[in-house]
Protein backbone atom coordinates (compact mmCIF):
# COMPACT_ATOMS: atom_id res chain seq x y z
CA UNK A 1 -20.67 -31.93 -12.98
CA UNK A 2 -18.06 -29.44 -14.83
CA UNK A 3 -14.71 -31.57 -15.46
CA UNK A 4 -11.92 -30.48 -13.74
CA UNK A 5 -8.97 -30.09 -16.85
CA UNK A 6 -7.00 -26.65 -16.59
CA UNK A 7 -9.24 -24.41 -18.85
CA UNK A 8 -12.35 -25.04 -16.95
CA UNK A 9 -10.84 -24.23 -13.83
CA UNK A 10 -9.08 -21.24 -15.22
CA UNK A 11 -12.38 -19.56 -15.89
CA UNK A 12 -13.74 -20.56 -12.27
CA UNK A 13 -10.51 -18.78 -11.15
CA UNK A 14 -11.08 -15.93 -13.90
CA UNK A 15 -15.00 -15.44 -12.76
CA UNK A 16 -13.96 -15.28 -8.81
CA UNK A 17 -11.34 -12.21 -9.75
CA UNK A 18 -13.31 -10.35 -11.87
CA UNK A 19 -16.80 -10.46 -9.72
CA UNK A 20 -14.95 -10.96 -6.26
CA UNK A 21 -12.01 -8.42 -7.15
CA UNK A 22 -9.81 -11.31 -5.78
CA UNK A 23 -6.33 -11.73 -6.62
CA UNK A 24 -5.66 -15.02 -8.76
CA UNK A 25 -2.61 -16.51 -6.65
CA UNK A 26 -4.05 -17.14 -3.61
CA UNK A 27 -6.87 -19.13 -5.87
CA UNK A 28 -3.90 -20.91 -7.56
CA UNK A 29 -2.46 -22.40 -5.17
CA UNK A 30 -5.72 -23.37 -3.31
CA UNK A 31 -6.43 -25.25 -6.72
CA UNK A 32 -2.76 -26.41 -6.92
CA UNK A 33 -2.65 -27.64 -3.25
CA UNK A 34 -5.72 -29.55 -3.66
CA UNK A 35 -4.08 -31.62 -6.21
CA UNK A 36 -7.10 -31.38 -8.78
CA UNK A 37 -4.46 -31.51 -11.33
CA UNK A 38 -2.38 -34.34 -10.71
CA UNK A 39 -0.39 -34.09 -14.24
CA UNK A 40 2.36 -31.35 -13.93
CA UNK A 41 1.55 -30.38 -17.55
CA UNK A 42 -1.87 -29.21 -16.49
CA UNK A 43 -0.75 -27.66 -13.59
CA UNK A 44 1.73 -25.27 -15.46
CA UNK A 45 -1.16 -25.36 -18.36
CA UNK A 46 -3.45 -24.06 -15.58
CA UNK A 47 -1.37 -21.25 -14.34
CA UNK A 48 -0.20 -20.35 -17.64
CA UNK A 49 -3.88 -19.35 -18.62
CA UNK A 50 -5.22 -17.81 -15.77
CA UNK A 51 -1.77 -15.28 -16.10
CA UNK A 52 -1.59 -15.00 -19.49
CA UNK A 53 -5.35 -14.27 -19.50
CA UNK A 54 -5.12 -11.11 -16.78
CA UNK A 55 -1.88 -9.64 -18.39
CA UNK A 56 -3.25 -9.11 -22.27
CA UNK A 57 -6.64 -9.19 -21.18
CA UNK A 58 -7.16 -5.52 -23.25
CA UNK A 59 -6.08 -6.98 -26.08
CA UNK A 60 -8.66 -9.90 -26.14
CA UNK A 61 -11.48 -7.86 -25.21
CA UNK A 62 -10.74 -5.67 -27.84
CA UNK A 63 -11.22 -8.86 -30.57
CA UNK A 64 -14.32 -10.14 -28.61
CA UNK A 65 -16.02 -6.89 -29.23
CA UNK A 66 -14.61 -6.11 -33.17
CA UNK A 67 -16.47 -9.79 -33.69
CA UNK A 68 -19.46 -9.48 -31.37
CA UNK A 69 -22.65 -7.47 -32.32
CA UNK A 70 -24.36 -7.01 -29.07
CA UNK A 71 -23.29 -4.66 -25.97
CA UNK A 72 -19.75 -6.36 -24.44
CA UNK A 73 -19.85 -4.72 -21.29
CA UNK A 74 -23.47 -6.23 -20.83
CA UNK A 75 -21.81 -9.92 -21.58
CA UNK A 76 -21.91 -12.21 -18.55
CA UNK A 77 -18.78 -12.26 -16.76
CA UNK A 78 -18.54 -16.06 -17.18
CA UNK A 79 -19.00 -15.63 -20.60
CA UNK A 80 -16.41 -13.26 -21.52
CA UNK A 81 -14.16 -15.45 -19.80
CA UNK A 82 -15.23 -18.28 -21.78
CA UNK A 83 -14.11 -16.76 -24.64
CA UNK A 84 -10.89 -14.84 -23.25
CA UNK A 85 -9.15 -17.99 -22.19
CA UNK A 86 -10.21 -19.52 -26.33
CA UNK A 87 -8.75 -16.62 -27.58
CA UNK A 88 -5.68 -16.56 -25.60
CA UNK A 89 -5.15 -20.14 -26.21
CA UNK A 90 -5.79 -19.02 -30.24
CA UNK A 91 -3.58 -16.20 -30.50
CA UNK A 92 -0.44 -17.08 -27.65
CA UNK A 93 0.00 -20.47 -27.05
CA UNK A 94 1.61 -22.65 -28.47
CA UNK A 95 0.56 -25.72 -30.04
CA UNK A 96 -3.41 -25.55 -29.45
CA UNK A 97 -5.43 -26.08 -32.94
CA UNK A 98 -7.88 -23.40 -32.66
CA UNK A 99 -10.92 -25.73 -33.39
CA UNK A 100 -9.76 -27.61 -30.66
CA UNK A 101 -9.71 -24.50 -27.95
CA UNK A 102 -13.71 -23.68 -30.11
CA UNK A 103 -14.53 -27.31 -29.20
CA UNK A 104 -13.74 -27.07 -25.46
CA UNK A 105 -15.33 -23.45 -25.10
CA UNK A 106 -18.53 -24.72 -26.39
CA UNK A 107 -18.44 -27.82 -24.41
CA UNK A 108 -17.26 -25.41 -21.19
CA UNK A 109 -20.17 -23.05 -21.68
CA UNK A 110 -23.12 -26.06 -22.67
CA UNK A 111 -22.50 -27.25 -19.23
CA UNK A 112 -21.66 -23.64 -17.14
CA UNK A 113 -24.04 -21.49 -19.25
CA UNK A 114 -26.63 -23.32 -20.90
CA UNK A 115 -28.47 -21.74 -23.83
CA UNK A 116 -25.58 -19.40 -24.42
CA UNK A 117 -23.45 -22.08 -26.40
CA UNK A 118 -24.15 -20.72 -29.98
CA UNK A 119 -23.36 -17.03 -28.85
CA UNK A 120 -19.79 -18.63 -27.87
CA UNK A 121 -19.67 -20.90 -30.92
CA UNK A 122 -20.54 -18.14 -33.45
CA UNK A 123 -18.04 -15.55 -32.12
CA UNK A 124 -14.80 -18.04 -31.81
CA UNK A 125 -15.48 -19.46 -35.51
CA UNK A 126 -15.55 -15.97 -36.48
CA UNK A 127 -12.56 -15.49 -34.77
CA UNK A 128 -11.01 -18.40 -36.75
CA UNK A 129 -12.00 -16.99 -39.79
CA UNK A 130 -11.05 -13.24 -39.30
CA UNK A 131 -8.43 -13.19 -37.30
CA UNK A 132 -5.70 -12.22 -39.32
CA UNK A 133 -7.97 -9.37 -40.35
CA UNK A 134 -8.62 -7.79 -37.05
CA UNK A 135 -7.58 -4.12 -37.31
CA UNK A 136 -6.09 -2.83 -34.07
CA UNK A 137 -5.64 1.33 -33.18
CA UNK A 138 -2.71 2.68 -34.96
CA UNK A 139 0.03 4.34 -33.02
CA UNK A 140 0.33 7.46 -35.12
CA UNK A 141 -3.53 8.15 -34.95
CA UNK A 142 -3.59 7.44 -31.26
CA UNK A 143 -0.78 6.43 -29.61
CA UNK A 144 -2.95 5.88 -25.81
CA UNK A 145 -5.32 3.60 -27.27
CA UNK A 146 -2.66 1.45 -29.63
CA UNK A 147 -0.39 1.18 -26.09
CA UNK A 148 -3.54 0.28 -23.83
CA UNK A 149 -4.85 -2.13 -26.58
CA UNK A 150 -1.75 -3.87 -28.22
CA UNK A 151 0.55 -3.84 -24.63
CA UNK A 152 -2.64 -4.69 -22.61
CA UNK A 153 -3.25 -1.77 -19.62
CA UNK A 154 -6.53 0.17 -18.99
CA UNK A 155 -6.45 3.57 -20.55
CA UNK A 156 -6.16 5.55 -17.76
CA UNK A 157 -2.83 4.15 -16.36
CA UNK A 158 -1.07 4.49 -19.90
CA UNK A 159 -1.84 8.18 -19.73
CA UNK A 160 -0.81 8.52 -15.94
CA UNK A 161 2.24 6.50 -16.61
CA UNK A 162 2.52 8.89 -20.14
CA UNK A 163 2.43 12.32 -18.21
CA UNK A 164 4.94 10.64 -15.74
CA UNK A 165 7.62 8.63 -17.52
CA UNK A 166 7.16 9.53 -21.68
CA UNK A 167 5.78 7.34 -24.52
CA UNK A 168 9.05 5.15 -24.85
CA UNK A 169 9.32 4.27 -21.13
CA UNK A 170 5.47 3.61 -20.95
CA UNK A 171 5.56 1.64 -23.83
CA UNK A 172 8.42 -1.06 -22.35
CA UNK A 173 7.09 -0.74 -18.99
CA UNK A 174 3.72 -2.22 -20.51
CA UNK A 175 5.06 -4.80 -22.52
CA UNK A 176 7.51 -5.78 -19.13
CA UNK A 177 4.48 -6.03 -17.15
CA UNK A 178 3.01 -8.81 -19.58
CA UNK A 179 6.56 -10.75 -19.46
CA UNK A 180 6.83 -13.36 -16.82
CA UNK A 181 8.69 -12.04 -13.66
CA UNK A 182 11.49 -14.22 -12.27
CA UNK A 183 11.81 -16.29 -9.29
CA UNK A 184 13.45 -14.81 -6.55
CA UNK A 185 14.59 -15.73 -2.67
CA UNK A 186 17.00 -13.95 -0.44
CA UNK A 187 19.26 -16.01 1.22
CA UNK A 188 18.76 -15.99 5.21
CA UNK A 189 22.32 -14.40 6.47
CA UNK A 190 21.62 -15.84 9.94
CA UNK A 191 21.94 -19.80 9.20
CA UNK A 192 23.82 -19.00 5.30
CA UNK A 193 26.17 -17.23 2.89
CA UNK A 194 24.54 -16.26 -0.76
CA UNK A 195 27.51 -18.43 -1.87
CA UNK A 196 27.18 -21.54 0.25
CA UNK A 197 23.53 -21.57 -0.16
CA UNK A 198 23.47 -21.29 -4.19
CA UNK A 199 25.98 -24.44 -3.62
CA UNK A 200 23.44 -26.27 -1.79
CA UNK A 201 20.70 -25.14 -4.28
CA UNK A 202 22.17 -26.48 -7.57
CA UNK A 203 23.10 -29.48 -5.13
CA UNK A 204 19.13 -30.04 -5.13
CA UNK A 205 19.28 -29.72 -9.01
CA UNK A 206 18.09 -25.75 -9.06
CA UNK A 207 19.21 -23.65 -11.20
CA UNK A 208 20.61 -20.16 -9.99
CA UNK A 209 21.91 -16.83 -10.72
CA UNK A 210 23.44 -14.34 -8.11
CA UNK A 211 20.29 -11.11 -8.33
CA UNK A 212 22.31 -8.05 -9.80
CA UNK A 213 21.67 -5.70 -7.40
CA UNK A 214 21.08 -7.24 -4.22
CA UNK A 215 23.80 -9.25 -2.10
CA UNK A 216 20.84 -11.36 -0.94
CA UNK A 217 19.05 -11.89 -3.69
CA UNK A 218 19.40 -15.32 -6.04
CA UNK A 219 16.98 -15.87 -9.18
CA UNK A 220 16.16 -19.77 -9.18
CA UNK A 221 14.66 -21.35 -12.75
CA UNK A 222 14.39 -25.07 -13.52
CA UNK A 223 13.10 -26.14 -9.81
CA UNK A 224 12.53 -29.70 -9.36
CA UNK A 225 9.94 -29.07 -6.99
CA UNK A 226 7.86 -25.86 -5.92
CA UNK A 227 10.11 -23.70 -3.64
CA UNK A 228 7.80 -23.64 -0.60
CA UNK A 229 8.32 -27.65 -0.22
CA UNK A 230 12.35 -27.65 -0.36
CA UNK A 231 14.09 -28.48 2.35
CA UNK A 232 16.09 -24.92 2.78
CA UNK A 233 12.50 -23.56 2.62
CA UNK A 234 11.33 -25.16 5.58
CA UNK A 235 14.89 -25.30 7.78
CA UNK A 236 14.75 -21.39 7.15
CA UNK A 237 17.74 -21.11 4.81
CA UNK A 238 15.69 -18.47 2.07
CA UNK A 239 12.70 -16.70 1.91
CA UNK A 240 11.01 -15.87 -1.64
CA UNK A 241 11.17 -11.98 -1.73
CA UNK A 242 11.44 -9.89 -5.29
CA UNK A 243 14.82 -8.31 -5.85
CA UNK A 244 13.69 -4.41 -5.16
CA UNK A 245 11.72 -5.56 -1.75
CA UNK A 246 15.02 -6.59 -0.60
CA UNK A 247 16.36 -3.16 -1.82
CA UNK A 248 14.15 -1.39 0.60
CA UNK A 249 15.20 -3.61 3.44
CA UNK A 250 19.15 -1.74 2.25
CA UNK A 251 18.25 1.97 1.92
CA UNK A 252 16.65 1.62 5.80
CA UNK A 253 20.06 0.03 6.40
CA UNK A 254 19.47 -0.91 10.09
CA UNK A 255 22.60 -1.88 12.31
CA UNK A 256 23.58 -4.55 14.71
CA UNK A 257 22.13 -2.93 18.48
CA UNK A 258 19.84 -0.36 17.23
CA UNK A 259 16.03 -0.33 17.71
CA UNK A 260 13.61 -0.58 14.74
CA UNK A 261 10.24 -0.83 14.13
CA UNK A 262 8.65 -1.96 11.10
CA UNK A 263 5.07 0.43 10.82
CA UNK A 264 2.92 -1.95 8.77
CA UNK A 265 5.05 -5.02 8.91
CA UNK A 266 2.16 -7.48 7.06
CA UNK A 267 3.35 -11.02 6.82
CA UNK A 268 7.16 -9.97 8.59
CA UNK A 269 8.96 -10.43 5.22
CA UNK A 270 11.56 -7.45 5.19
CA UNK A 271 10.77 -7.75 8.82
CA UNK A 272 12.69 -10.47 9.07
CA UNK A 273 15.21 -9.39 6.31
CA UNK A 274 16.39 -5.83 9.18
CA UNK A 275 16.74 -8.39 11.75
CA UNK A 276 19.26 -10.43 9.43
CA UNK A 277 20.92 -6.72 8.56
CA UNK A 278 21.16 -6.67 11.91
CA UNK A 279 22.66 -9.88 12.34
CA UNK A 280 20.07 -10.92 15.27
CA UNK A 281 21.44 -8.03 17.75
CA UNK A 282 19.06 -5.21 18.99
CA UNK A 283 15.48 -4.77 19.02
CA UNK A 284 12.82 -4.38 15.80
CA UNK A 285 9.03 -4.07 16.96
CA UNK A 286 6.80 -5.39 14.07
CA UNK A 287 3.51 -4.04 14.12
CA UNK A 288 0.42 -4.37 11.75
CA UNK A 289 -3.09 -3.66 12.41
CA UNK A 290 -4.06 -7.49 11.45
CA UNK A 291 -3.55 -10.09 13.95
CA UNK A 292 -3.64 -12.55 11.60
CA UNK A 293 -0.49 -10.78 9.89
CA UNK A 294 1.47 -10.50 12.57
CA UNK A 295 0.59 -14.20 13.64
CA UNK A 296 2.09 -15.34 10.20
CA UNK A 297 5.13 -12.45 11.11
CA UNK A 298 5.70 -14.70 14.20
CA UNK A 299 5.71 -17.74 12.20
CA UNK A 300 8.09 -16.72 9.58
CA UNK A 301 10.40 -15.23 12.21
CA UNK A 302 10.59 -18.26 13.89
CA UNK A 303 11.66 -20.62 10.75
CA UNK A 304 13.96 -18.30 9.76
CA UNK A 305 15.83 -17.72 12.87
CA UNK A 306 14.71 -13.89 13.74
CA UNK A 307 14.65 -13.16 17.71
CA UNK A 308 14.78 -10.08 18.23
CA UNK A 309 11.78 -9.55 16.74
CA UNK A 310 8.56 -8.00 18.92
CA UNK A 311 4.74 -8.33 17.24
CA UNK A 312 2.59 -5.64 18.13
CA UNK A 313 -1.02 -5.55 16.74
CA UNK A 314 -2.35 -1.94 16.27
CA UNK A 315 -3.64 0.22 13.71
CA UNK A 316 -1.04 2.78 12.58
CA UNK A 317 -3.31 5.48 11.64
CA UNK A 318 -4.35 5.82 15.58
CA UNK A 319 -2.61 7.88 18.14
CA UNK A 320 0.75 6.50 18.44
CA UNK A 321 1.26 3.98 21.23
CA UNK A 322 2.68 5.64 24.40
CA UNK A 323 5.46 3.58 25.61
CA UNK A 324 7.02 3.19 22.49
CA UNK A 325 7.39 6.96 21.35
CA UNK A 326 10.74 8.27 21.10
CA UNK A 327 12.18 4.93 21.37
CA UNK A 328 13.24 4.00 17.59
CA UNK A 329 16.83 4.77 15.42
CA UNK A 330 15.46 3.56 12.70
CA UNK A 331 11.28 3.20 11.26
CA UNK A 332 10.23 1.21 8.26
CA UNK A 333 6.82 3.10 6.97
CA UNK A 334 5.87 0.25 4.24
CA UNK A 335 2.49 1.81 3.08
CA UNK A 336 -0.52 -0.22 2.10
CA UNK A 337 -0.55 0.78 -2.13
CA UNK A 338 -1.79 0.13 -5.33
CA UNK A 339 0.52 -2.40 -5.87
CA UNK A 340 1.12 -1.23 -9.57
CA UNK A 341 4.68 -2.11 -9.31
CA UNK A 342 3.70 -5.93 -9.46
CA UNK A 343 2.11 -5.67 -12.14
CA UNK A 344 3.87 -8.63 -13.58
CA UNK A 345 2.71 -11.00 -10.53
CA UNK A 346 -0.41 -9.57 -9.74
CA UNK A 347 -1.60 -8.77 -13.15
CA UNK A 348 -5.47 -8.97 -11.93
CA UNK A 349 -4.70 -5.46 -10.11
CA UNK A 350 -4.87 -2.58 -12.98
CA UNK A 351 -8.23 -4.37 -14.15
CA UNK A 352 -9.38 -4.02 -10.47
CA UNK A 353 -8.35 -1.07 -10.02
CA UNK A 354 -9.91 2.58 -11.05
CA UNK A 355 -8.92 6.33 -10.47
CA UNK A 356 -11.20 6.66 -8.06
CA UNK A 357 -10.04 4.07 -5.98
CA UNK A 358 -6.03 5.59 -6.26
CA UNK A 359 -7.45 8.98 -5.17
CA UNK A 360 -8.56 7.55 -1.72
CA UNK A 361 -5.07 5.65 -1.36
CA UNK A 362 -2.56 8.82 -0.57
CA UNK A 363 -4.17 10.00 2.27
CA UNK A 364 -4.23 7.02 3.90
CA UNK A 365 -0.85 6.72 3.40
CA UNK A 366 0.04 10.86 4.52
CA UNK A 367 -2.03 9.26 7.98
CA UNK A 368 0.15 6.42 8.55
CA UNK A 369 3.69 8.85 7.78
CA UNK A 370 2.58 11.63 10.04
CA UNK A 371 1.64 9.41 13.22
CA UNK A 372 5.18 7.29 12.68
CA UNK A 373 7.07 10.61 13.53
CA UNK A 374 6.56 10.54 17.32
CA UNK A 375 7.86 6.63 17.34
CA UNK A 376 11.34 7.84 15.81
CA UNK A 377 14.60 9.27 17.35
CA UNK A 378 15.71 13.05 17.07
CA UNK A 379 19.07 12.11 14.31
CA UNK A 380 16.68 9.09 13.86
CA UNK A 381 16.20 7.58 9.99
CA UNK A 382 12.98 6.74 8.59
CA UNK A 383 11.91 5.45 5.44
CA UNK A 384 9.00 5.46 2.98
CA UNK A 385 8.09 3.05 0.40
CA UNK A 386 5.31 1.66 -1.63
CA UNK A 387 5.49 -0.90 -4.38
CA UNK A 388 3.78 1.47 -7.06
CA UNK A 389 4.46 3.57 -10.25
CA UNK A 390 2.56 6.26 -9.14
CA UNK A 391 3.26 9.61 -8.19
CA UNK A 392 0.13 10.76 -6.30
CA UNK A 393 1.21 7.92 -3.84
CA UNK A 394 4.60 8.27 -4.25
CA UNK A 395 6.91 11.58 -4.16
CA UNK A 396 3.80 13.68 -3.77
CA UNK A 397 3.11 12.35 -0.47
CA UNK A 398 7.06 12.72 0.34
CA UNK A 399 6.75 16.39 -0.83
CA UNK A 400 3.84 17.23 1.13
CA UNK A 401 5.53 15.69 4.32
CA UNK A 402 8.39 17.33 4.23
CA UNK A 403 6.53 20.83 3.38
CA UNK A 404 4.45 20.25 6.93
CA UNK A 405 7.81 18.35 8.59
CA UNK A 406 10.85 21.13 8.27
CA UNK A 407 12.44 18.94 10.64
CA UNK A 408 13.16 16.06 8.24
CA UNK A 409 15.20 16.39 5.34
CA UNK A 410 15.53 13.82 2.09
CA UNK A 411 18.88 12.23 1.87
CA UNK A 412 20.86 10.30 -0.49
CA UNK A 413 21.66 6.41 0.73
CA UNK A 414 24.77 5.51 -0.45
CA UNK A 415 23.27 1.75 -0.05
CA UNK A 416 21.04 1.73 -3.10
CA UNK A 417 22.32 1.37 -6.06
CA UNK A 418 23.23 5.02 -8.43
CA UNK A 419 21.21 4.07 -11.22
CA UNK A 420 17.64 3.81 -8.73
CA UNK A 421 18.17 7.20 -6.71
CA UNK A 422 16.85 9.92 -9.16
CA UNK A 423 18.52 13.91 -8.29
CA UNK A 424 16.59 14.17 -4.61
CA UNK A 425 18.27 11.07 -3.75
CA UNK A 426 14.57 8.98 -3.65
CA UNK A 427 14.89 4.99 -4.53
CA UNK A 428 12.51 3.90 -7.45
CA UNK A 429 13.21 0.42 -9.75
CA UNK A 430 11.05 -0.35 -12.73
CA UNK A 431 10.81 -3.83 -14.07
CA UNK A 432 11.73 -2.78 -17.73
CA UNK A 433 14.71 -0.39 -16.46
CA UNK A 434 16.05 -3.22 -13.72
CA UNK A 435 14.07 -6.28 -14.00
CA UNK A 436 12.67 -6.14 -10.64
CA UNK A 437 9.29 -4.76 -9.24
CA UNK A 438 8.49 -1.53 -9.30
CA UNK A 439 9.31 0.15 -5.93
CA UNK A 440 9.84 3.82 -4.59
CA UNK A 441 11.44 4.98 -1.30
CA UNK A 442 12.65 7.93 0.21
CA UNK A 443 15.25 8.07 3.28
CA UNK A 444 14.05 10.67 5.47
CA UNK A 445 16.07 11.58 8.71
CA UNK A 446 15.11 13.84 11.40
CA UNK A 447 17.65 16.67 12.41
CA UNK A 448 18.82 17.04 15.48
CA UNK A 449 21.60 14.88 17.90
């Protein structure tokens, strides 16, 4: 029977994203909700690891192999886990005696992996013994390798992000992506006021800060209890939404009356956020090939107060459905992504992630922006966004629509803020540059009346 304390679970977590490709929150809170860990300590303990693990992951691979002798890649999973969550407990947290994190990995592995216990032992006292010694890649022999091993990112995204952005901006966007990202909701503007309702949070004992660049947005810290069990969760008054999601929600700048539709609308969060732009009045169709999406759409819409709001279950690279073309002012084309603009909450996603995978994404997402043409308005707006730093899924899929599309044209929204639109007028934040996700968008309106 393995003991449930935070470490041992954080390499059951570990095992199930690495072999599974699963992503580690969902796991978290199924662990969390359980109530394995009854102290808070281990709870935070628990999370701490498992994150701090994924983001400098790189970097503790790359002192498991300097100190073992055999093949690494032909390590069990389980046991390179083992000994990632020792070393991370070695070299970045505080206040764990390294003999003590050797003692538990040892323990850990007699019971997961028997027989392998002396491999684990003999690698982590190494690591006691050398590790002030371990030589890392230098930047001036090889600047790629020292950014991908000391700032923790697989090779082949610091030299996409290098051809894209520069050394420099590569080098802070890495070392933002390890940082922890803050906690942000967006303040319902159907049942509350971003004032009022930071009033009523600090009234709970939260504390708050007014987002910088979006009139929703508030970034909570010292919570005296996890957000999705507060009261003015559950009576609808916020919704937990990263600063630049909201953003995107602002450049489609929907208005009271209009019809909308929301392409891939997923779980109905900036779903919900146009129907409080558009302060309950008009029509927005949310569709999204997964019923169970749209089912948790419903549900969200209905705590937080959204009617006007029409589900729709259909798969958005089909024909376009017949009684709804022509219909929309405004269309929403949220694209399924890489996701490597959340890097900082979903750090599991650049190991899971290869270039092969990223080739097959843009066309998907051309598919999805060509059949949401007939669904929109002649003079109608449309928008396309992604929460990635990439530009084969980004402008290059923007470029190539308007090329085949010389009835749409890019324009500049006056509702995003100067310092996101570059000189075509497209949206993108960085977390490093704004402190926020990494999103892109383009405003694309069709000519005519």
């Amino acid at each position: 029977m393995i003991k449930n304390n935070p470490r041992n679970l954080s390499v059951q977590i570990l095992n199930r994203v690495e072999e599974k490709q699963a992503f580690a929150q969902p796991l978290l809170d199924a662990y969390l909700s359980r109530d394995i860990l009854a102290n808070t300590q281990d709870r935070g303990l628990l999370t701490r690891i498992v994150y701090g693990t994924l983001r400098l992951r790189n970097r503790l691979d790359w002192v498991i192999r300097v100190l073992y002798t055999g093949d690494f890649e032909s390590m069990e999973p389980g046991i390179r886990n083992i000994l990632r969550v020792a070393l991370y407990q070695m070299m970045f947290a505080d206040r764990v005696p390294a003999y003590a994190a050797t003692d538990e990995a040892v323990r850990m592995t007699k019971r997961m992996y028997p027989g392998r216990s002396n491999l684990v032992n003999a690698i982590l006292r190494n690591a006691v013994r050398r590790m002030d010694r371990i030589k890392y890649p230098l930047f001036d022999e090889d600047p790629l390798l020292y950014i991908s091993v000391l700032h923790s990112h697989p090779l082949w995204i610091v030299k996409m992000w290098v051809e894209q952005l520069g050394i420099e901006d590569t080098i802070a966007l890495c070392k933002s992506n390890n940082e922890i990202p803050p906690l942000t909701i967006r303040a319902n503007r159907l049942k509350t006021t971003r004032p009022d309702l930071i009033g009523m949070l600090e009234d709970c004992g939260c504390g708050t800060a007014p987002s910088r660049y979006s009139p929703d947005g508030i970034v909570l810290s010292d919570l005296p209890s996890p957000v999705g069990k507060m009261r003015l969760h559950e009576e609808g008054y916020m919704q937990i939404q990263d600063e630049a999601s909201q953003l995107i929600s602002l450049l489609l700048d929907p208005k009271p009356g209009e019809m909308a539709l929301d392409v891939c609308a997923g779980a109905g969060i900036r779903t919900t956020h146009m129907a409080e732009l558009m302060q309950n009045r008009g029509r927005i169709v949310a569709m999204d090939i997964s019923r169970k999406k749209v089912e948790m759409s419903q549900a969200l819409s209905i705590r937080l107060g959204a009617t006007i709001i029409e589900p729709v279950v259909h798969d958005a690279t089909k024909a376009p459905l017949d009684d709804l073309r022509g219909k929309f002012d405004r269309i929403l084309v949220d694209v399924p992504c890489s996701g490597m603009g959340t890097l900082r909450r979903n750090p599991e996603i650049k190991w899971n992630t290869t270039p092969e995978n990223l080739k097959k994404i843009p066309p998907l997402q051309k598919e999805i922006l060509n059949r949401s043409v007939p669904y929109l308005k002649k003079g109608g707006f449309m928008v396309y966004s992604t929460c990635t730093i990439s530009a084969a899924e980004n402008e290059d899929v923007v470029k190539e629509f308007l090329a085949v599309h010389p009835d749409f044209e890019c324009i500049r929204q006056t509702t995003s803020p100067a310092d996101m639109l570059d000189r075509h007028g497209m949206f993108r934040t960085f977390p490093h540059r704004h402190g926020t996700d990494g999103f892109f968008g383009a405003a694309l309106k069709r000519k005519g009346e």
